[in-house]
Protein backbone atom coordinates (compact mmCIF):
# COMPACT_ATOMS: atom_id res chain seq x y z
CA UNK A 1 10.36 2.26 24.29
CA UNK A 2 6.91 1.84 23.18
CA UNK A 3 5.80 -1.18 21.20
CA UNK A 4 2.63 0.40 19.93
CA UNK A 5 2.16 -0.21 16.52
CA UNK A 6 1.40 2.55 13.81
CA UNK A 7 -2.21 1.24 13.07
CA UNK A 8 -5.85 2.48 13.39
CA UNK A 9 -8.60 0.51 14.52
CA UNK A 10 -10.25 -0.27 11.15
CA UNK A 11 -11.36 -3.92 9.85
CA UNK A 12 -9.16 -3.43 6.59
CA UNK A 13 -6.47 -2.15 8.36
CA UNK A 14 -6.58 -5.23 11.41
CA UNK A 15 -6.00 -7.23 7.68
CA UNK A 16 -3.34 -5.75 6.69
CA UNK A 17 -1.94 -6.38 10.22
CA UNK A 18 -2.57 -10.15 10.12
CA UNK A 19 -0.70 -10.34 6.73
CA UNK A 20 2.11 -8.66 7.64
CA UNK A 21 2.44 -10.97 11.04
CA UNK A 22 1.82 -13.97 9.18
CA UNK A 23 5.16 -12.45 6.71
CA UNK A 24 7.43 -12.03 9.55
CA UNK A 25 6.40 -15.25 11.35
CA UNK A 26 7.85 -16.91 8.27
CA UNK A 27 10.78 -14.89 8.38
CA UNK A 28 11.77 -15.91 11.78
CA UNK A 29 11.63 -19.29 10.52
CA UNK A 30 14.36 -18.40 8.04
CA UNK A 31 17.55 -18.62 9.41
CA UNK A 32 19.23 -18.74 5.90
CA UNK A 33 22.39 -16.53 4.87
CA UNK A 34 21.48 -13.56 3.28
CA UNK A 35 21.47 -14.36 -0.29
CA UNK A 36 22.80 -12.60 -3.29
CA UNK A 37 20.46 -9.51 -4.66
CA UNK A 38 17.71 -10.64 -7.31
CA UNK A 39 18.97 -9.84 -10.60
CA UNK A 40 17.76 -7.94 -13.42
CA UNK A 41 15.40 -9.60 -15.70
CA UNK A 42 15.04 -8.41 -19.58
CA UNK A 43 11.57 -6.68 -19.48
CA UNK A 44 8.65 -7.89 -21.21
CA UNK A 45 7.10 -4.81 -22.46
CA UNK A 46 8.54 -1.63 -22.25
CA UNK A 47 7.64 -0.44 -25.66
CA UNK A 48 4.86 2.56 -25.99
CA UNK A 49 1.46 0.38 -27.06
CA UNK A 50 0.27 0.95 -30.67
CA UNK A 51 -2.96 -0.94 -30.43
CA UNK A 52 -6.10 1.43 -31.46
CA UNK A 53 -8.12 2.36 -28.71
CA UNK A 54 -10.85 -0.32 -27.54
CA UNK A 55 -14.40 -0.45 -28.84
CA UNK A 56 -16.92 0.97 -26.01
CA UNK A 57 -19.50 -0.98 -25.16
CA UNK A 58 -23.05 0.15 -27.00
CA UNK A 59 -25.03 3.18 -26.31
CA UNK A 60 -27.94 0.46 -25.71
CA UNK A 61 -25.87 -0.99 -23.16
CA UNK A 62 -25.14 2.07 -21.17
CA UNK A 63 -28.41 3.74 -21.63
CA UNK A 64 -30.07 2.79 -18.80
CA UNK A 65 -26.73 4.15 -16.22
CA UNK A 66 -26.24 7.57 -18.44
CA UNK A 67 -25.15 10.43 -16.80
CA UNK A 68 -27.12 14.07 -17.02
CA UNK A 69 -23.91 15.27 -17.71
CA UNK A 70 -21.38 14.03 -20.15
CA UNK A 71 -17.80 13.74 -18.37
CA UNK A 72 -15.06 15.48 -20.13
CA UNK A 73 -11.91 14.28 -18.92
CA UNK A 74 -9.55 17.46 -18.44
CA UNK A 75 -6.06 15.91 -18.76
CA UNK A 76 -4.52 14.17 -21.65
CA UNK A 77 -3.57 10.26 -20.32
CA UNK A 78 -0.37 8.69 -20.61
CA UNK A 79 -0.20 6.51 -23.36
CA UNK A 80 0.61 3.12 -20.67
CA UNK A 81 -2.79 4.76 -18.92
CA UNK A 82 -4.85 4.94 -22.14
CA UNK A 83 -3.51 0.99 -22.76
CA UNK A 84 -4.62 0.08 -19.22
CA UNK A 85 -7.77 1.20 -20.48
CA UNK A 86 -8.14 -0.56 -23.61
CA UNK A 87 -6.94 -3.16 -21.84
CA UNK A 88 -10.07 -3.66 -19.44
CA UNK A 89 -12.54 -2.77 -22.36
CA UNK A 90 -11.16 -5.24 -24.21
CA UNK A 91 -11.88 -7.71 -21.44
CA UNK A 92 -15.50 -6.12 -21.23
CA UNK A 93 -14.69 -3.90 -18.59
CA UNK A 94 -13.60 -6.02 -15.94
CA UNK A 95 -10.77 -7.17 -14.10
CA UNK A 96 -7.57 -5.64 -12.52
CA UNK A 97 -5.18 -2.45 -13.64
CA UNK A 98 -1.92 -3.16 -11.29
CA UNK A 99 0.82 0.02 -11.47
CA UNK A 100 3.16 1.76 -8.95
CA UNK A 101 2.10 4.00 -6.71
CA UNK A 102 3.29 7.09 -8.06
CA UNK A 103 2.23 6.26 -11.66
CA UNK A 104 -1.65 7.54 -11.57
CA UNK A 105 -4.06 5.23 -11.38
CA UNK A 106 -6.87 7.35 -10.45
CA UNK A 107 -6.44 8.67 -14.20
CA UNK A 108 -7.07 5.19 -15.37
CA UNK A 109 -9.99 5.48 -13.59
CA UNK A 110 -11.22 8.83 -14.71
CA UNK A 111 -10.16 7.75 -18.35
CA UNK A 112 -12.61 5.13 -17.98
CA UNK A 113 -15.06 6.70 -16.33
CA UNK A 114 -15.07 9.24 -19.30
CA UNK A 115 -15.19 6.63 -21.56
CA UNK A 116 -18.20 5.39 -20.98
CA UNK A 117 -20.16 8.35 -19.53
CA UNK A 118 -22.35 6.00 -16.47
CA UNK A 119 -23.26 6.42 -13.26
CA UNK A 120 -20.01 5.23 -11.27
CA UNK A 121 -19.59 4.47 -7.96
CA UNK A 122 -15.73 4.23 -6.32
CA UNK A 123 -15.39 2.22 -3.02
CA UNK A 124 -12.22 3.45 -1.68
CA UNK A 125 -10.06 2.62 2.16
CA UNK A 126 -9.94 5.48 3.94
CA UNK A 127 -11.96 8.87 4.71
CA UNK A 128 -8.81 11.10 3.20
CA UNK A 129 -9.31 9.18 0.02
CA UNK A 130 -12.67 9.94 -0.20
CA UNK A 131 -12.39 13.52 -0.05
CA UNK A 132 -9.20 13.35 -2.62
CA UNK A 133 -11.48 11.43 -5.05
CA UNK A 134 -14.48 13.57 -4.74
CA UNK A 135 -12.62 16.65 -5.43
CA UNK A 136 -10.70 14.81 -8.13
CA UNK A 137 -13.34 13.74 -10.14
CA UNK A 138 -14.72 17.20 -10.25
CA UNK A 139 -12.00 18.96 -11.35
CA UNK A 140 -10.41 16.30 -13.78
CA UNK A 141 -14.04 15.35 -15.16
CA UNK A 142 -15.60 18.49 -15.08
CA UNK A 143 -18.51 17.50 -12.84
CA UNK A 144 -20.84 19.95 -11.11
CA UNK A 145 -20.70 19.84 -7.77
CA UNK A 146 -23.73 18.26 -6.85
CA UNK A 147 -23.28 15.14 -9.01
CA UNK A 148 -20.45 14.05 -6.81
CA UNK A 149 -21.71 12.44 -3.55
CA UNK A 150 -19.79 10.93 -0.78
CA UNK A 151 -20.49 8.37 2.09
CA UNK A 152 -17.93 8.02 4.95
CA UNK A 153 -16.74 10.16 7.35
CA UNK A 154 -19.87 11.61 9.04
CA UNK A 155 -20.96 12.28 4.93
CA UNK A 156 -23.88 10.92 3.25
CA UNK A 157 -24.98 12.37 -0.29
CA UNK A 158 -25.47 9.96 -3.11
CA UNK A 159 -25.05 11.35 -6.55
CA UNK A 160 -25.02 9.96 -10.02
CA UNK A 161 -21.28 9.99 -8.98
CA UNK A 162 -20.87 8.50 -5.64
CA UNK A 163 -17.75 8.36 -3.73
CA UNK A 164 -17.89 5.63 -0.50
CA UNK A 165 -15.56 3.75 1.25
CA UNK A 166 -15.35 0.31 2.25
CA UNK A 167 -17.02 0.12 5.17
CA UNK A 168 -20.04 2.35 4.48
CA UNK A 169 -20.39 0.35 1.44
CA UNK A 170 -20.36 -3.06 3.62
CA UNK A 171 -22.91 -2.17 5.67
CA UNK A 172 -25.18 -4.55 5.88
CA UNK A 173 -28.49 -2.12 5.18
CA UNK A 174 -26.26 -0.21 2.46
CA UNK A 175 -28.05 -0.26 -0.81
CA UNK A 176 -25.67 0.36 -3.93
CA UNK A 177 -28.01 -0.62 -6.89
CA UNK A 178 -28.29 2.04 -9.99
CA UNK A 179 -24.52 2.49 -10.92
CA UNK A 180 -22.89 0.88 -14.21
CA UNK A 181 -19.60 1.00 -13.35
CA UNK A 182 -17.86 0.01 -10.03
CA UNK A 183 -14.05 0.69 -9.16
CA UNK A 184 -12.47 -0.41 -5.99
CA UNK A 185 -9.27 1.89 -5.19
CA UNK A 186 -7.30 -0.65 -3.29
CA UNK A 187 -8.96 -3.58 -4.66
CA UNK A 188 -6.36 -5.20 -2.57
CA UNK A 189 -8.98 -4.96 0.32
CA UNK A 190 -11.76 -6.30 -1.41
CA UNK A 191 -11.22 -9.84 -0.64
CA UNK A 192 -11.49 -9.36 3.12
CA UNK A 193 -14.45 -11.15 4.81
CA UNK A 194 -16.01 -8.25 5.60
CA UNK A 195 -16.17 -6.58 2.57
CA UNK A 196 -16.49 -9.20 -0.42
CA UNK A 197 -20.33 -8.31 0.26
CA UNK A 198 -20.02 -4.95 -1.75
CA UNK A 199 -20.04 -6.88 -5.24
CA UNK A 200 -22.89 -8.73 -4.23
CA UNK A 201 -24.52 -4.91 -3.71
CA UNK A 202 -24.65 -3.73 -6.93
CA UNK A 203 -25.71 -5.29 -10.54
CA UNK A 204 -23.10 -3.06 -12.09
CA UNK A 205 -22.07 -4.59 -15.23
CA UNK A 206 -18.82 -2.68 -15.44
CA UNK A 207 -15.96 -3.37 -12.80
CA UNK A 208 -12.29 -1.65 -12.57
CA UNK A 209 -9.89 -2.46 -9.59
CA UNK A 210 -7.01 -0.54 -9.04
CA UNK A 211 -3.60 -1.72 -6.84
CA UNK A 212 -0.05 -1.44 -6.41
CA UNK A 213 0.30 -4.30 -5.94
CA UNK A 214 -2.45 -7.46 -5.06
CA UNK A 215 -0.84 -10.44 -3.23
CA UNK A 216 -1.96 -11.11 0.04
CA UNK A 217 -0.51 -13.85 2.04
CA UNK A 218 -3.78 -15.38 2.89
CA UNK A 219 -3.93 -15.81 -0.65
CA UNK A 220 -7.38 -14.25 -1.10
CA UNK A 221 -6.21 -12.22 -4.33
CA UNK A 222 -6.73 -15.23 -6.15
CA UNK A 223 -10.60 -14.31 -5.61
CA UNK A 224 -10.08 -11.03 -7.33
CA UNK A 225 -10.82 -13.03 -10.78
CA UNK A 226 -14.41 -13.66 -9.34
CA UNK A 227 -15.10 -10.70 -8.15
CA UNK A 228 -14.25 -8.31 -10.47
CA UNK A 229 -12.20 -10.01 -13.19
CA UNK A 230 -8.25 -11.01 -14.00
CA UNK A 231 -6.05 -8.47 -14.15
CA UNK A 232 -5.60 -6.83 -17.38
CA UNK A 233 -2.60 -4.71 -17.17
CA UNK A 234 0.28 -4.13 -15.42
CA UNK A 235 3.44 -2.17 -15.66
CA UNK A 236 6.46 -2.23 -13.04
CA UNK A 237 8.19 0.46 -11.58
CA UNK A 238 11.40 0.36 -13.50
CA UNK A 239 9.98 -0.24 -16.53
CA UNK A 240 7.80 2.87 -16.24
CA UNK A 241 11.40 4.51 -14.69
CA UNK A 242 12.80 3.94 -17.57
CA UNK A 243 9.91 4.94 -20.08
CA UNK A 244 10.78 8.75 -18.35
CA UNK A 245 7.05 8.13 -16.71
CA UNK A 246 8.40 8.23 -13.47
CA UNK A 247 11.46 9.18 -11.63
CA UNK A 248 14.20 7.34 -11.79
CA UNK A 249 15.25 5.79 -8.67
CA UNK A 250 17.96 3.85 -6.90
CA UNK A 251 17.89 1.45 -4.19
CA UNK A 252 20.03 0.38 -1.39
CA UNK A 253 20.76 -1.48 1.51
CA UNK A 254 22.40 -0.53 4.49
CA UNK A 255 23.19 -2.64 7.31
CA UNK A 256 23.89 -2.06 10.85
CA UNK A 257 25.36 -4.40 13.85
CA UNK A 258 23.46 -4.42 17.18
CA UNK A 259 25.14 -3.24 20.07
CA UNK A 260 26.44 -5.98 22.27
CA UNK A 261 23.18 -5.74 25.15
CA UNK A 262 21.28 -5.94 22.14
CA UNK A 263 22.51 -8.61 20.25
CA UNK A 264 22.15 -10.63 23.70
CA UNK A 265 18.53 -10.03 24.24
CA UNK A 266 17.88 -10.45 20.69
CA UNK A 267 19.44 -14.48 20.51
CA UNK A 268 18.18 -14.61 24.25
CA UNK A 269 14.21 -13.83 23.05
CA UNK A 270 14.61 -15.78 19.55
CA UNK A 271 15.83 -18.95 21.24
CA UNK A 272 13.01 -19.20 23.04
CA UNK A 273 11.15 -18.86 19.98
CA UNK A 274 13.05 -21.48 18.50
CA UNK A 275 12.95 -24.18 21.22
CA UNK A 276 9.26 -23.54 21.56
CA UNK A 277 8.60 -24.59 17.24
CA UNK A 278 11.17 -27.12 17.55
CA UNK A 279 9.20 -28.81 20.64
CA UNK A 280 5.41 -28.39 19.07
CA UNK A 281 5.85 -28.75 15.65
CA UNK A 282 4.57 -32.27 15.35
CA UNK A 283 1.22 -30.63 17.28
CA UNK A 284 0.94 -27.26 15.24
CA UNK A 285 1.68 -28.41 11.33
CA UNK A 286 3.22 -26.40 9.21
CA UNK A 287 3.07 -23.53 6.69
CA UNK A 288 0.24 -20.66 7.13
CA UNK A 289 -1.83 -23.27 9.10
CA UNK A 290 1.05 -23.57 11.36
CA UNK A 291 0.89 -19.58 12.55
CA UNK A 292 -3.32 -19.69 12.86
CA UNK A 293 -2.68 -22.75 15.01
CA UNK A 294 -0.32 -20.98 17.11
CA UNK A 295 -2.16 -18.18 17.59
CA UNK A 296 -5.15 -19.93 18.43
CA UNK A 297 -2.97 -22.13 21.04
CA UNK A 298 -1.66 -18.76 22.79
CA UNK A 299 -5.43 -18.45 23.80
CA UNK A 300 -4.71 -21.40 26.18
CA UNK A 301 -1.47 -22.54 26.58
CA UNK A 302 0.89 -19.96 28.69
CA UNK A 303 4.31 -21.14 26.66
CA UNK A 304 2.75 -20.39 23.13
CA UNK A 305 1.92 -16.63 25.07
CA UNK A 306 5.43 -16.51 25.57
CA UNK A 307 7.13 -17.71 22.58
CA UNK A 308 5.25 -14.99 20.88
CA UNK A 309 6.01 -12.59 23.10
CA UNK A 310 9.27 -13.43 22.34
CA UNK A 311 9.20 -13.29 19.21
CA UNK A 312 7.94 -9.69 19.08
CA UNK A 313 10.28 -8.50 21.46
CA UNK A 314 12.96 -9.72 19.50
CA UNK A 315 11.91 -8.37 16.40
CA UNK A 316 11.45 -4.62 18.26
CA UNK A 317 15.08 -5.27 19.41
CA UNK A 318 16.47 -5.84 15.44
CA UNK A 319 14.02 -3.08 14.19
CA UNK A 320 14.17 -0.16 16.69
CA UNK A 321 18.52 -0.88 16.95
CA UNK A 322 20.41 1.98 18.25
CA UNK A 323 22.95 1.78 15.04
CA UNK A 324 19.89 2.91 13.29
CA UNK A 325 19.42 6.75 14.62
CA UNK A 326 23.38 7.16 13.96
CA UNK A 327 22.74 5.79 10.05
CA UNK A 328 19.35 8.12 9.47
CA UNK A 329 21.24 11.27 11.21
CA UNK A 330 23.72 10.61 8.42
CA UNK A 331 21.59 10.20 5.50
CA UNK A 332 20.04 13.00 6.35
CA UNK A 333 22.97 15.28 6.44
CA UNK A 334 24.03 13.39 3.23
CA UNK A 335 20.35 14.53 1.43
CA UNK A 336 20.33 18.20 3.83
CA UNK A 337 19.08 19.87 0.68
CA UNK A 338 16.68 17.01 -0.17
CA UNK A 339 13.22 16.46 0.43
CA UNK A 340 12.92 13.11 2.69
CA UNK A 341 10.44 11.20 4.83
CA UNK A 342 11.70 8.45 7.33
CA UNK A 343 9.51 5.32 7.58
CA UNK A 344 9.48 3.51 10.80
CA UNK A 345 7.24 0.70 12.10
CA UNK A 346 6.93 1.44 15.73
CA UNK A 347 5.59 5.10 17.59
CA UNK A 348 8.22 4.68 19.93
CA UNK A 349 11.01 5.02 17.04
CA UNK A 350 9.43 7.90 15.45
CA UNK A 351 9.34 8.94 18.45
CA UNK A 352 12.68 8.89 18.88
CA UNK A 353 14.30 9.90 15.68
CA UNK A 354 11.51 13.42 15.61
CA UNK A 355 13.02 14.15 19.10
CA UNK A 356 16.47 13.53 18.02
CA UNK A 357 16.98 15.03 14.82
CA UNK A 358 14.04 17.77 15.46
CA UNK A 359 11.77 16.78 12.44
CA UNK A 360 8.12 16.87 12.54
CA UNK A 361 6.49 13.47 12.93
CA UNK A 362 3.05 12.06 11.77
CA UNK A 363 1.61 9.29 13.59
CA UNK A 364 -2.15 7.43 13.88
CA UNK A 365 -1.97 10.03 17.00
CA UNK A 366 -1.29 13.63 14.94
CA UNK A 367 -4.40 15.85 14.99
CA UNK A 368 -6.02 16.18 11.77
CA UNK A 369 -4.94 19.86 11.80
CA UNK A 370 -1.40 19.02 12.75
CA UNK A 371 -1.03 16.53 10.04
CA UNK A 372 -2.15 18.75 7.54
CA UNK A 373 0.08 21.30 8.40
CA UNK A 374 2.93 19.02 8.35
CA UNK A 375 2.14 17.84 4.74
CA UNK A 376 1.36 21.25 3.33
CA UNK A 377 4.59 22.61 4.55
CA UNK A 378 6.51 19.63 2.97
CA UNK A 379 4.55 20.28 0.06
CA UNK A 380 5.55 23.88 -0.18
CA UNK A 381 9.27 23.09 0.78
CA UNK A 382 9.00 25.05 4.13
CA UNK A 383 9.49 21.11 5.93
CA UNK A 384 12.11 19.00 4.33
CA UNK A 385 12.24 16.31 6.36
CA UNK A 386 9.33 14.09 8.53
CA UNK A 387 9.09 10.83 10.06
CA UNK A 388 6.13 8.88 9.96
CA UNK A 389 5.18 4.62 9.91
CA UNK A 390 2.70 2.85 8.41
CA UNK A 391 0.06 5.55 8.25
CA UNK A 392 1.30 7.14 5.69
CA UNK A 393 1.29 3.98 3.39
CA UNK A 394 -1.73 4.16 1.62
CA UNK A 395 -4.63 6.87 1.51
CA UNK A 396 -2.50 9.58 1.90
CA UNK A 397 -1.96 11.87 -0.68
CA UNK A 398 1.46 12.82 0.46
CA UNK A 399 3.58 15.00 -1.30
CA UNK A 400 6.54 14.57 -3.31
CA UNK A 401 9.99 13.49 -1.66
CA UNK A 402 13.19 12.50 -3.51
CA UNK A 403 14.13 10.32 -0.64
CA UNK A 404 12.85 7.70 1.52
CA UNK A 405 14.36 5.79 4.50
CA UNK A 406 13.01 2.82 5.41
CA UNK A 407 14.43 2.60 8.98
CA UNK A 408 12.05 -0.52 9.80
CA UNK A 409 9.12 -2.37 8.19
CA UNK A 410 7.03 -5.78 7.25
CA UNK A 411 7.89 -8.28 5.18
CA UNK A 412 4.94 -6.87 3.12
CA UNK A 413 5.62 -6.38 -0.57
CA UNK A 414 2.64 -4.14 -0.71
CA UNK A 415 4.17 -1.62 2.07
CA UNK A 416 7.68 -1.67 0.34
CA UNK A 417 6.09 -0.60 -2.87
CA UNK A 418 3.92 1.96 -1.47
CA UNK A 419 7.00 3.39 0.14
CA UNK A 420 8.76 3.27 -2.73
CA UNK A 421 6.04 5.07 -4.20
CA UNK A 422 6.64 8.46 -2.05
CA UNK A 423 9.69 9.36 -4.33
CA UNK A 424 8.53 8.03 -7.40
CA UNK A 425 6.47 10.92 -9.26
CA UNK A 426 8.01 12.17 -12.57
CA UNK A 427 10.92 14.24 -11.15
CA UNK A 428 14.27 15.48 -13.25
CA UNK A 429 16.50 14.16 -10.72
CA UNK A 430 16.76 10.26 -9.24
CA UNK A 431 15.12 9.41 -6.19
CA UNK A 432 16.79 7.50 -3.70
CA UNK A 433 15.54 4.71 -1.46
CA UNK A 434 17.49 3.15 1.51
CA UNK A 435 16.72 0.47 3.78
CA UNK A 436 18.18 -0.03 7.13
CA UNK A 437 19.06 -3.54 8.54
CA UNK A 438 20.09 -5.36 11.71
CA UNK A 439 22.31 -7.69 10.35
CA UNK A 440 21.91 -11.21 11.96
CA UNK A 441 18.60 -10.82 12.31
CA UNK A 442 14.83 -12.31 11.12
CA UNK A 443 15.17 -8.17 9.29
CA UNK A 444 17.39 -9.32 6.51
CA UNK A 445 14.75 -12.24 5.34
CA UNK A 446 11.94 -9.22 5.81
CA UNK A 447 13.80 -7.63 3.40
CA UNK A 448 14.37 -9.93 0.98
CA UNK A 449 11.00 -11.16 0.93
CA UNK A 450 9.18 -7.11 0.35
CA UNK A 451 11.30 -6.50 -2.80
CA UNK A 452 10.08 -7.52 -5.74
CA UNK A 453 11.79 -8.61 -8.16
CA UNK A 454 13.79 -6.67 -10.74
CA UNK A 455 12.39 -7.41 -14.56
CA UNK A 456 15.03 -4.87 -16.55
């Protein structure tokens, strides 16, 4: 089976790879029972916000970044959107709006860019999400055409409205001067080496990120407040679930055992792992520094190689288990009439579980042209099932499913939300979301550690 992981060769998403080794390098640390499921938490705001909407800042102070053309936002927000809003003006339009994927952030960010009425320029991930936001902003904000420019992606127009992604914008000969308001989609990248130079770019005085979520475990959000301010507001997924925002949703764990060969390779590799902490730990520390000195040992010392080795062949064996195709065969006969992607972490499982239960499968490999034939027939409801992995996570504008299946993933809160995110646009039934589980295994402590806690 292939141990190729479902990434692309990109700096931000290399990050997101280091974060979510650094996550299950702890969990194989935890060899701890599986503990009892978080429990519900009274919420602390789910009440529709009354406050009167925000002053704007003056027409003196915008003056110089005016637009030719007034935006006229074409949509009427949500009432938690319009507060997300006031929220950042109220902070002098800075800092962080944190909500669900699913619950439209990009119309905080039109509401504010209509707001105000400056130049704008939105640094966003990936190439797709350039081309969504572009088109977005001139249909929801009425904007000709040609005000709308776009870097990335073999593009380069600059507009009044300029659309440009991460690493276009971190170039190091990039100029970005002559916008008033900056929004990072993602902001969750920002703090990255690499691109932390972007705010240094521009002078713009106003500065909205957007996220579903922000930690990273190289704690780097914490630079987020310097950057581009605190955050300002932020709403959970059940409490928006049960505001009727968005769909209401279920969750649920199902664990499998690992077939006897299985279950023998998998304590075979992880005692290895084991004995080789246990016998260095004096010499490599402990905590995050621990796994950077480890990794940097590997470089010369032929047991830290292996342990490693190890421990990723372990961690295929718990997440690619053969227990695993039987449980997603019968969730999918369970949901036949539903609409439902499969998330996996590895090719080799998608793979696998496309050839198996003859579903179409998107991978970091699918031709453009295949992929978006795959999505618009799931949009239209000729495809009602696919399997994809992690590239499908974020920067996708996938379409609507009422069911997800996590058959494998990080210990990354960020991925479990934007997973959970798939099913969770306003829908009159309840989407469903299922994780699969070796039990016995580092996957159980993965699991625990995504979720975030319940808080109604």
């Amino acid at each position: 089976m292939s141990d190729e992981k479902l990434s692309h060769p990109s700096s931000s998403e290399a990050d997101q790879d280091d974060e979510a080794l650094q996550d299950d390098l702890f969990d194989a640390l935890d060899e701890a029972e599986d503990e009892p499921e978080e429990q519900a938490q009274p919420s602390g705001d789910d009440r529709v916000q009354t406050e009167e909407a925000a002053p704007l800042p003056s027409m003196e102070e915008r003056a110089p970044y005016a637009l030719p053309v007034a935006p006229q936002l074409e949509l009427t927000p949500r009432p938690y959107q319009q507060s997300a809003v006031d929220a950042w003006l109220r902070n002098g339009g800075r800092g962080v709006v944190v909500l669900p994927t699913g619950a439209g952030k990009t119309v905080v960010a039109y509401d504010a860019i209509a707001r105000l009425g400056v130049r704008a320029l939105i640094v966003v991930p990936t190439i797709e999400l350039l081309r969504q936001w572009r088109a977005g902003m001139i249909e929801r904000l009425r904007l000709p055409r040609p005000l709308v420019g776009a870097v990335g992606g073999g593009e380069h127009s600059i507009g009044p409205m300029t659309v440009i992604t991460y690493d276009s914008a971190a170039m190091k000969r990039r100029r970005l001067d002559g916008y008033g308001l900056l929004v990072f989609d993602e902001v969750h990248h920002l703090p990255a080496q690499s691109y932390r130079i972007i705010v240094e770019k521009t002078g713009a005085p106003w500065r909205l990120g957007l996220s579903a979520t922000l930690e990273r475990s190289d704690g780097r959000h914490e630079d987020l407040n310097a950057l581009i301010g605190p955050v300002v507001y932020e709403r959970a997924a059940e409490e928006l679930s049960a505001q009727k925002h968005i769909a209401a949703y279920k969750e649920r764990r199902i664990y499998v055992d690992l077939a006897p060969e299985e279950e023998l390779r998998y304590e075979t590799l992880m005692a290895e792992w084991r004995w080789y902490l246990a016998t260095k730990r004096s010499q490599l520390g402990n905590g995050p520094d621990m796994f950077s000195a480890l990794i940097r040992r590997s470089a010369f010392d032929p047991e830290a190689r292996s342990a490693l080795r190890a421990h990723h062949e372990a961690r295929l064996v718990a997440m690619n288990a053969e227990a695993k195709l039987a449980a997603i065969e019968d969730l999918l006969r369970k949901h036949a009439s539903d609409k439902a992607i499969v998330f996996s972490e590895y090719v080799g499982m998608v793979d696998r579980i496309s050839r198996q239960m003859l579903i179409p499968a998107i991978t970091y490999r699918t031709p453009p042209a295949e992929r978006h034939a795959i999505l618009e027939g799931f949009r239209s409801g000729k495809i009602t099932k696919l399997v994809t992995g992690r590239v499908l996570n974020e920067g996708v504008d996938v379409p609507d499913a009422n069911v997800a299946i996590v058959a494998s993933g990080s210990a990354s809160m960020r991925e479990y939300i934007q997973r959970l995110g798939r099913v969770l646009r306003p829908k009159p039934g309840e989407a469903q979301l299922y994780e699969l589980i070796s039990r016995r295994t580092t996957e159980r402590n993965a699991a625990r550690r995504r979720r975030p806690p319940r808080k109604i």
